[in-house]
N, C-alpha and C. Protein backbone atom coordinates (compact mmCIF):
# COMPACT_ATOMS: atom_id res chain seq x y z
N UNK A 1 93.94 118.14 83.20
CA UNK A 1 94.01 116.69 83.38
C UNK A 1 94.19 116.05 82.01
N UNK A 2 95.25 115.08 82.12
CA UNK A 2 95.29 114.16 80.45
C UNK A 2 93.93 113.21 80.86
N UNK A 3 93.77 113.03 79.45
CA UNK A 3 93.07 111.96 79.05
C UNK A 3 93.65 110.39 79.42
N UNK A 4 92.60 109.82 80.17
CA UNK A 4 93.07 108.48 81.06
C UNK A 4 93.60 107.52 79.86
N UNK A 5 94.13 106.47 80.61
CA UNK A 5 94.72 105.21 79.42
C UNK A 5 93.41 104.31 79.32
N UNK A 6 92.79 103.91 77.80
CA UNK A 6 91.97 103.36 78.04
C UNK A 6 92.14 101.90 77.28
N UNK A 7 93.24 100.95 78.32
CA UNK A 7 93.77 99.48 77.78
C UNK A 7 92.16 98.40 77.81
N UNK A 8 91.59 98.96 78.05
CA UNK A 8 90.08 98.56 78.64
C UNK A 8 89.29 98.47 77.25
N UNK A 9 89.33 99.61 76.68
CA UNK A 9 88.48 99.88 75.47
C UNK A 9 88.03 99.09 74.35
N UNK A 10 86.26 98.79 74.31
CA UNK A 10 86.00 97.90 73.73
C UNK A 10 85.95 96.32 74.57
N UNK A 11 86.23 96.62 75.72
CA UNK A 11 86.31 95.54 76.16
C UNK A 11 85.10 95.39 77.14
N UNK A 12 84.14 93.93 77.78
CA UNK A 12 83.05 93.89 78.21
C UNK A 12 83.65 94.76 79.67
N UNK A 13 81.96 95.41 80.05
CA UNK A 13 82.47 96.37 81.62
C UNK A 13 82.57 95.23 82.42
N UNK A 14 83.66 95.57 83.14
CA UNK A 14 83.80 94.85 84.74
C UNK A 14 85.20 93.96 84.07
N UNK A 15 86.42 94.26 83.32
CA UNK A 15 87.18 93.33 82.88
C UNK A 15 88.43 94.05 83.50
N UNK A 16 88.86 93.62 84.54
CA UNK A 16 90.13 94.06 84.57
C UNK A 16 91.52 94.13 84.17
N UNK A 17 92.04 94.01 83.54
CA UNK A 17 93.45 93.74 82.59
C UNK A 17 94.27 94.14 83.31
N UNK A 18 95.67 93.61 82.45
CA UNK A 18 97.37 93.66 83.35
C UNK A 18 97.13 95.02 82.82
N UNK A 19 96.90 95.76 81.36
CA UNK A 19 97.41 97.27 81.04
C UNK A 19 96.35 97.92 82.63
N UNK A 20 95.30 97.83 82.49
CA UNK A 20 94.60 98.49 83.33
C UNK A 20 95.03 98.71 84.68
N UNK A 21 95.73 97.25 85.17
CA UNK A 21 96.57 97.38 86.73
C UNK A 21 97.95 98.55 86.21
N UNK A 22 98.47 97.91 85.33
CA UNK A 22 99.54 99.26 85.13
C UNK A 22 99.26 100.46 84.99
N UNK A 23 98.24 101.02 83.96
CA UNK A 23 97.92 102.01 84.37
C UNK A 23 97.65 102.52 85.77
N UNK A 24 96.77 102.27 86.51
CA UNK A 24 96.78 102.46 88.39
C UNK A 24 98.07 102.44 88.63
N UNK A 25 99.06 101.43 88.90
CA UNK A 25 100.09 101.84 89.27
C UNK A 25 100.78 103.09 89.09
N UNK A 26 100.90 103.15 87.96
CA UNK A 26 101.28 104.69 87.38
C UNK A 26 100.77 105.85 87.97
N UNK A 27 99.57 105.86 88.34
CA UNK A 27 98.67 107.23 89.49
C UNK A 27 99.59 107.12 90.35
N UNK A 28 99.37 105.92 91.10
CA UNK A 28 99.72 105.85 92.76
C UNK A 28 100.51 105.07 92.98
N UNK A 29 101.38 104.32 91.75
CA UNK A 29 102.70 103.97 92.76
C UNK A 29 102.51 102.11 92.72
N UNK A 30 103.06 101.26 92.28
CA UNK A 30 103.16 100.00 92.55
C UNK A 30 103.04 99.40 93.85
N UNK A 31 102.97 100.24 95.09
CA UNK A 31 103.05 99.89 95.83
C UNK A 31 102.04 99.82 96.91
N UNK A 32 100.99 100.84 96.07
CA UNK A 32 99.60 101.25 96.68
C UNK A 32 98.27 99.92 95.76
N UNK A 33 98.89 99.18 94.51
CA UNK A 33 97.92 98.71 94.29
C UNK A 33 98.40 97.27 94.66
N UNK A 34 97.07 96.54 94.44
CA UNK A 34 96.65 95.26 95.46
C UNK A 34 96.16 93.84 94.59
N UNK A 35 96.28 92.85 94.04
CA UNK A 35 95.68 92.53 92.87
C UNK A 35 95.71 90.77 93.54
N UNK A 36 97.03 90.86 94.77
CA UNK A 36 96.91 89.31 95.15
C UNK A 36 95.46 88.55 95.60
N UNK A 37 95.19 87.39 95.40
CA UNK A 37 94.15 87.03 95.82
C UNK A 37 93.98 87.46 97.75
N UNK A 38 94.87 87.23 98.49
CA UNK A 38 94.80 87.30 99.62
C UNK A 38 94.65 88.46 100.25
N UNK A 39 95.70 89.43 99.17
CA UNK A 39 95.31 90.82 100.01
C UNK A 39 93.92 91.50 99.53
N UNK A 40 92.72 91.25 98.48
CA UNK A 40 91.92 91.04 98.44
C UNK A 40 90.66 91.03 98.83
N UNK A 41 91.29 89.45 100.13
CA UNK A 41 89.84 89.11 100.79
C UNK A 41 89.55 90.21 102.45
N UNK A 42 90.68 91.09 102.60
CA UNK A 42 89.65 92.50 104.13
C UNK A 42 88.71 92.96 102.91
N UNK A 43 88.70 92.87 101.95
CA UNK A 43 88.08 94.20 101.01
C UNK A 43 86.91 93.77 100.84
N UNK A 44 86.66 92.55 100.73
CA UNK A 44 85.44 91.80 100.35
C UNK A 44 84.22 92.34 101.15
N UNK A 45 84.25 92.68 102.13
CA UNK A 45 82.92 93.28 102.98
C UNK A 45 83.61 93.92 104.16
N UNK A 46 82.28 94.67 104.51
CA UNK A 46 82.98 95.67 105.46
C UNK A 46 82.31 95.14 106.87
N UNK A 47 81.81 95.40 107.84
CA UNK A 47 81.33 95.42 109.51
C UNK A 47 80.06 94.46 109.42
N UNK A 48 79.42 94.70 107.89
CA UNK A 48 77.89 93.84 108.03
C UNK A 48 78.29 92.16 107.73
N UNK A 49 78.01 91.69 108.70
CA UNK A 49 78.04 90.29 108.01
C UNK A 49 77.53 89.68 106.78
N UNK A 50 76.05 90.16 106.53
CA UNK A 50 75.33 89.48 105.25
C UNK A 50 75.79 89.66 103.97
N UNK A 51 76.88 90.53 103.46
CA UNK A 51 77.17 90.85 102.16
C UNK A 51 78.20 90.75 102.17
N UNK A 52 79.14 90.13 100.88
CA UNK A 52 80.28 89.83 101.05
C UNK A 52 80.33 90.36 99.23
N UNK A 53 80.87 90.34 98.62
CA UNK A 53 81.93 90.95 97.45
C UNK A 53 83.10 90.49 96.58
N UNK A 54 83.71 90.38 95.84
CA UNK A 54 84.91 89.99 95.01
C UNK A 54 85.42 90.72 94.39
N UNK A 55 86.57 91.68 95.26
CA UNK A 55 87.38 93.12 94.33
C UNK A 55 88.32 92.38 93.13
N UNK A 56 87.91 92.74 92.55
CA UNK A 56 89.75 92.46 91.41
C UNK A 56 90.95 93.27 91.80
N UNK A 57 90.75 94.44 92.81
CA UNK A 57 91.91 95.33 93.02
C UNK A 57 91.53 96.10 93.99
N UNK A 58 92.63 96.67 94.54
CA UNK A 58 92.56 97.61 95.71
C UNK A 58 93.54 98.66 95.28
N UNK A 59 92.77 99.82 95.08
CA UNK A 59 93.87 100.86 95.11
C UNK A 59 93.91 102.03 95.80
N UNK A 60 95.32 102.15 96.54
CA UNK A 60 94.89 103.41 98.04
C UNK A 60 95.34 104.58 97.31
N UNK A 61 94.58 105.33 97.46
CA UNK A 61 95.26 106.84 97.31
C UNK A 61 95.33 107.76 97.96
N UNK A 62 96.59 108.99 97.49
CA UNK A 62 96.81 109.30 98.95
C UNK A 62 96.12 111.05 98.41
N UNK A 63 95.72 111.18 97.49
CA UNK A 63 95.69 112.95 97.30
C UNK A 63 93.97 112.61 96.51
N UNK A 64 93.62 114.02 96.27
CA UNK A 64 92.17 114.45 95.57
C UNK A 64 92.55 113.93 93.76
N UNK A 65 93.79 114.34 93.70
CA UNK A 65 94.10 114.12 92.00
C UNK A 65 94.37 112.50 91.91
N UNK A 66 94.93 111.81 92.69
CA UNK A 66 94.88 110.39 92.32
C UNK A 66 93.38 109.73 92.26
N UNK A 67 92.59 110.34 93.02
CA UNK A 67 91.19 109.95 93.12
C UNK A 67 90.70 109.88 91.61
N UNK A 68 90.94 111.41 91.42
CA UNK A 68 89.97 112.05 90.64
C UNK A 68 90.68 110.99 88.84
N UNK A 69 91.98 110.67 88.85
CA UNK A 69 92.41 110.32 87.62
C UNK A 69 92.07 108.81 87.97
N UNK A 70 92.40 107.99 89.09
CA UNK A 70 91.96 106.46 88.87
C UNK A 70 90.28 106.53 88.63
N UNK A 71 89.42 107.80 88.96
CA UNK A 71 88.03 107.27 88.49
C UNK A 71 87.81 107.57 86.72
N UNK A 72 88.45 108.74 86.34
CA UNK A 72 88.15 108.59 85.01
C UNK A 72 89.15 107.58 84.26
N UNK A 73 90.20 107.01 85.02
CA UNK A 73 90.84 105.75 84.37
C UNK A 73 89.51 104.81 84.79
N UNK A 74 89.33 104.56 85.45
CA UNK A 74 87.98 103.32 85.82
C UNK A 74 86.86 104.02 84.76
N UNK A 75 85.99 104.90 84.83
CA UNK A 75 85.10 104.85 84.23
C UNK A 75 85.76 104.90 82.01
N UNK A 76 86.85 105.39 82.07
CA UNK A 76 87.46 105.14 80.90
C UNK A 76 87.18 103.67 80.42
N UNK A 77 87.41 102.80 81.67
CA UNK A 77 87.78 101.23 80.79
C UNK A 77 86.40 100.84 81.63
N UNK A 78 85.47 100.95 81.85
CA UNK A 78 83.99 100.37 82.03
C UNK A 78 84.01 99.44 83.48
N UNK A 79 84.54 100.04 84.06
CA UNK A 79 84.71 98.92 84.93
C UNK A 79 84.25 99.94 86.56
N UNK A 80 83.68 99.06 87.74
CA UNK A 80 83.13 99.88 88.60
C UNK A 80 84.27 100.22 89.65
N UNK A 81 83.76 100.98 90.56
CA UNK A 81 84.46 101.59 91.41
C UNK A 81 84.15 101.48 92.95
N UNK A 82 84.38 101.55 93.49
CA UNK A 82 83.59 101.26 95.34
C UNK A 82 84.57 101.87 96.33
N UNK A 83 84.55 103.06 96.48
CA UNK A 83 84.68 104.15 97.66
C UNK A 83 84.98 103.45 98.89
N UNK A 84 85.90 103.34 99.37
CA UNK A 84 86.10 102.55 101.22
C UNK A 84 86.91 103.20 102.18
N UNK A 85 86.42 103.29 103.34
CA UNK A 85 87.57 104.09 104.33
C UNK A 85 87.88 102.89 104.99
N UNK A 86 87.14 102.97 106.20
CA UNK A 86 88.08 101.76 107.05
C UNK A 86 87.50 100.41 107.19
N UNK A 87 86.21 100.29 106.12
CA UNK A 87 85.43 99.27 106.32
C UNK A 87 84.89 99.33 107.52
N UNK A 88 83.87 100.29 108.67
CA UNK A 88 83.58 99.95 109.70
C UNK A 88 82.32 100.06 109.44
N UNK A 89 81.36 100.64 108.41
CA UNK A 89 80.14 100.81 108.39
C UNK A 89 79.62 99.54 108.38
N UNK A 90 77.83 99.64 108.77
CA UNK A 90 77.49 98.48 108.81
C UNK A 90 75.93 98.47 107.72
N UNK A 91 76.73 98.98 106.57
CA UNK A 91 75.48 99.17 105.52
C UNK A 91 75.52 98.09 104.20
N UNK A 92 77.11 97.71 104.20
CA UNK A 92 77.50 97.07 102.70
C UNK A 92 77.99 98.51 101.68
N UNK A 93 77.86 99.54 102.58
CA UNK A 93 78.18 100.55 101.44
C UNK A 93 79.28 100.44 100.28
N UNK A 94 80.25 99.85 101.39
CA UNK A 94 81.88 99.33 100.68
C UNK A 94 81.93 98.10 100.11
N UNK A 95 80.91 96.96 100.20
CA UNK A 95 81.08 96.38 99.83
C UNK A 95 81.10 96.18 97.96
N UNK A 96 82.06 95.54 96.96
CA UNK A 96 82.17 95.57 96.21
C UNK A 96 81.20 94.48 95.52
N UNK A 97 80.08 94.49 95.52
CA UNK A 97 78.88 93.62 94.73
C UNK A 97 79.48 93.13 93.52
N UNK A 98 79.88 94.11 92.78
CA UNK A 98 80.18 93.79 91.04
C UNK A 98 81.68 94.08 90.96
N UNK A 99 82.19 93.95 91.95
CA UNK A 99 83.75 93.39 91.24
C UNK A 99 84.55 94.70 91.25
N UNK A 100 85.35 94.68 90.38
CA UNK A 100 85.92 95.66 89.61
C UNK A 100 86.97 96.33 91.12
N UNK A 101 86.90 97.99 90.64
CA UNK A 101 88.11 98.43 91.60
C UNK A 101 87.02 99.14 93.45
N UNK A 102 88.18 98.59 94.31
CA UNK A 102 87.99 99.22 95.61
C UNK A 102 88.95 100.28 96.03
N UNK A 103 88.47 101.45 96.16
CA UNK A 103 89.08 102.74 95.99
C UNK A 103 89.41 103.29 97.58
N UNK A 104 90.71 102.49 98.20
CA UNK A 104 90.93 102.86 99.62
C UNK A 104 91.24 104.00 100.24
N UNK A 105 90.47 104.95 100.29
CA UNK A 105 90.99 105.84 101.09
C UNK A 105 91.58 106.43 102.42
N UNK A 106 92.80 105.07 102.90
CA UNK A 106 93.08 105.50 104.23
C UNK A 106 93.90 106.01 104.26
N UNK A 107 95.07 106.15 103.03
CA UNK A 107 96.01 107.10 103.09
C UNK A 107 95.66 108.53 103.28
N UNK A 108 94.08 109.20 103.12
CA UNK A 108 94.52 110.38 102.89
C UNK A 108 94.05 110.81 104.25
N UNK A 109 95.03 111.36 104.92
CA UNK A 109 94.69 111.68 106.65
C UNK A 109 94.81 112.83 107.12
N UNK A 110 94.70 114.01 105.92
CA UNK A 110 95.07 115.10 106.53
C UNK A 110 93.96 115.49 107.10
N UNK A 111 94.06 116.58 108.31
CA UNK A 111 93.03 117.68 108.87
C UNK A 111 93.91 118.81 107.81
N UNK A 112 92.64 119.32 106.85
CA UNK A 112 92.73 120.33 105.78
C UNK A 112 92.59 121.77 106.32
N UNK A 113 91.68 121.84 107.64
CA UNK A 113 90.95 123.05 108.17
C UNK A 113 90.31 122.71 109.09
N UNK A 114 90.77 123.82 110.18
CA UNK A 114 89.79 123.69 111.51
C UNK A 114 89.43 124.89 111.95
N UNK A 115 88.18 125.66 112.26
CA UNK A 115 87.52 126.73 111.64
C UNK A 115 86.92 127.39 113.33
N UNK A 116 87.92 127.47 114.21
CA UNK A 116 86.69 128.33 115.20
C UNK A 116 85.26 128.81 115.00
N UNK A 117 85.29 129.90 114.00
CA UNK A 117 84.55 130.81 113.87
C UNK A 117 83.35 129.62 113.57
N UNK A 118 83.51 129.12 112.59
CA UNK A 118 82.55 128.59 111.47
C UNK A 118 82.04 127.01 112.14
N UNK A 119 82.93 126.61 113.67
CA UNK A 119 82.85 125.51 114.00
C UNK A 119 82.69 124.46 113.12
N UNK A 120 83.81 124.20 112.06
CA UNK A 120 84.17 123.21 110.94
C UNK A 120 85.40 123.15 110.82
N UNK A 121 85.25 121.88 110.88
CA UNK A 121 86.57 120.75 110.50
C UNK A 121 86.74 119.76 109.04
N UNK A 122 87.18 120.47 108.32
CA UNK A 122 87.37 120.09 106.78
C UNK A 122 88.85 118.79 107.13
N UNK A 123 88.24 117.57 106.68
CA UNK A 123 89.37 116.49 106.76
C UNK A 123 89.67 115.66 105.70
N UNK A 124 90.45 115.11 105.62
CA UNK A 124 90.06 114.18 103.58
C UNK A 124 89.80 112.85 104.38
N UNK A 125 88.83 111.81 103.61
CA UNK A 125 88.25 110.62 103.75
C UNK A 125 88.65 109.66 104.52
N UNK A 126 90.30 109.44 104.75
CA UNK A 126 90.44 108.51 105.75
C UNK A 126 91.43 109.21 107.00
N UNK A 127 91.04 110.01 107.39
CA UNK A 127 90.94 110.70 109.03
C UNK A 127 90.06 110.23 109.90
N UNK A 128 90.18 108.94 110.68
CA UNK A 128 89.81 108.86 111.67
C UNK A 128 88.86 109.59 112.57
N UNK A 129 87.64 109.75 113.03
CA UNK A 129 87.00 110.37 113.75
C UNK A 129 87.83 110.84 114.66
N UNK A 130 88.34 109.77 115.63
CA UNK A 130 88.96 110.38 116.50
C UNK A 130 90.47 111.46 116.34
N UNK A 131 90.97 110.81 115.55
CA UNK A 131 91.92 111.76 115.00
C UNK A 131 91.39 113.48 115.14
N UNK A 132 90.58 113.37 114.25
CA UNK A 132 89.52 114.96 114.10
C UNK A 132 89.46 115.51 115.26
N UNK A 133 88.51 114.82 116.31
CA UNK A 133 88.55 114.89 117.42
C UNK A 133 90.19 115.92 118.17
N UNK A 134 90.87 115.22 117.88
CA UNK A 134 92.25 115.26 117.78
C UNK A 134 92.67 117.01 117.74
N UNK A 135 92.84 116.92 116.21
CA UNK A 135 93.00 118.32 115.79
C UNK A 135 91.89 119.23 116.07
N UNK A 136 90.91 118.99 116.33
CA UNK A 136 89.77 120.06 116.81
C UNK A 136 90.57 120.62 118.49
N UNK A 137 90.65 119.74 118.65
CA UNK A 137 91.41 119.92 120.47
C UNK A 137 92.61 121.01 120.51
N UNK A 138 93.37 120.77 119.52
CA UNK A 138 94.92 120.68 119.39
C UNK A 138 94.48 122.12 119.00
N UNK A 139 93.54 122.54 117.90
CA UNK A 139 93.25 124.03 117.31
C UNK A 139 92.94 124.92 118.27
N UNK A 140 91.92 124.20 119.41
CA UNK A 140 91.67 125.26 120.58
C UNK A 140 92.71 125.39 121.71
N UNK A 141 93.55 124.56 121.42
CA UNK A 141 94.56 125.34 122.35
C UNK A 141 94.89 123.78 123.47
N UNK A 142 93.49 122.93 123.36
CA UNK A 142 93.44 122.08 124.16
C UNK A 142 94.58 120.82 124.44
N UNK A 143 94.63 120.14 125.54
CA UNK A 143 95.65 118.86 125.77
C UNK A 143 95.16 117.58 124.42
């Protein structure tokens, strides 16, 4: 892995910058990140009503290595991070308290492994329950 871009550096945590959005783009693509005010506000809270949030960015990714490089680009430039699948929990888990980046994982939808023996279903983060459901069926042979 290279060493992340750190346009951030020296700068107070939680500051998001244009280098910093470019950098993200660069992982995943101009087209995966999110910075308008409007597209924004789904991100702000997830299923719980009481907690609400203010992302500076949304960025979807679709593999383990875009993950893994937008967090040491985020923790590079001091700024936080907040994990989200489909927003359905009803904890605030996703919700972004302190700002900074919301890390969407609905692109990544693969079923990785479905395991008779071991009765396990290895899926990446934004696979749908039912989906799973899905390929668990589809592995046994089922409609």
């Amino acid at each position: 892995m290279t060493t992340p871009n750190t346009p951030n550096a020296g700068a107070p945590a939680n500051v998001v910058s244009p280098m910093l959005v470019d950098a993200l783009r660069e992982i995943v693509g101009s087209e995966h990140v999110r910075t308008a005010p409007a597209d924004l506000i789904p991100y702000a809270r997830d299923a719980t009503p009481l907690f609400k949030g203010s992302p500076d960015i949304v960025v979807f990714t679709r593999t383990a290595e875009q993950v893994a490089r937008v967090l040491a680009t985020a923790t590079a430039n001091r700024v936080p991070v907040t994990p989200r699948g489909a927003g359905s929990n009803l904890c605030a888990g996703t919700v972004p308290l302190r700002g900074g980046i919301v890390l969407a994982l609905t692109r990544m939808t693969d079923i990785l492994e479905v395991s008779k023996a071991e009765l396990l279903a290895r899926v990446q983060p934004g696979v749908p329950t039912a989906n799973a459901r899905r390929g668990v069926r589809r592995s046994r042979g089922d409609p």
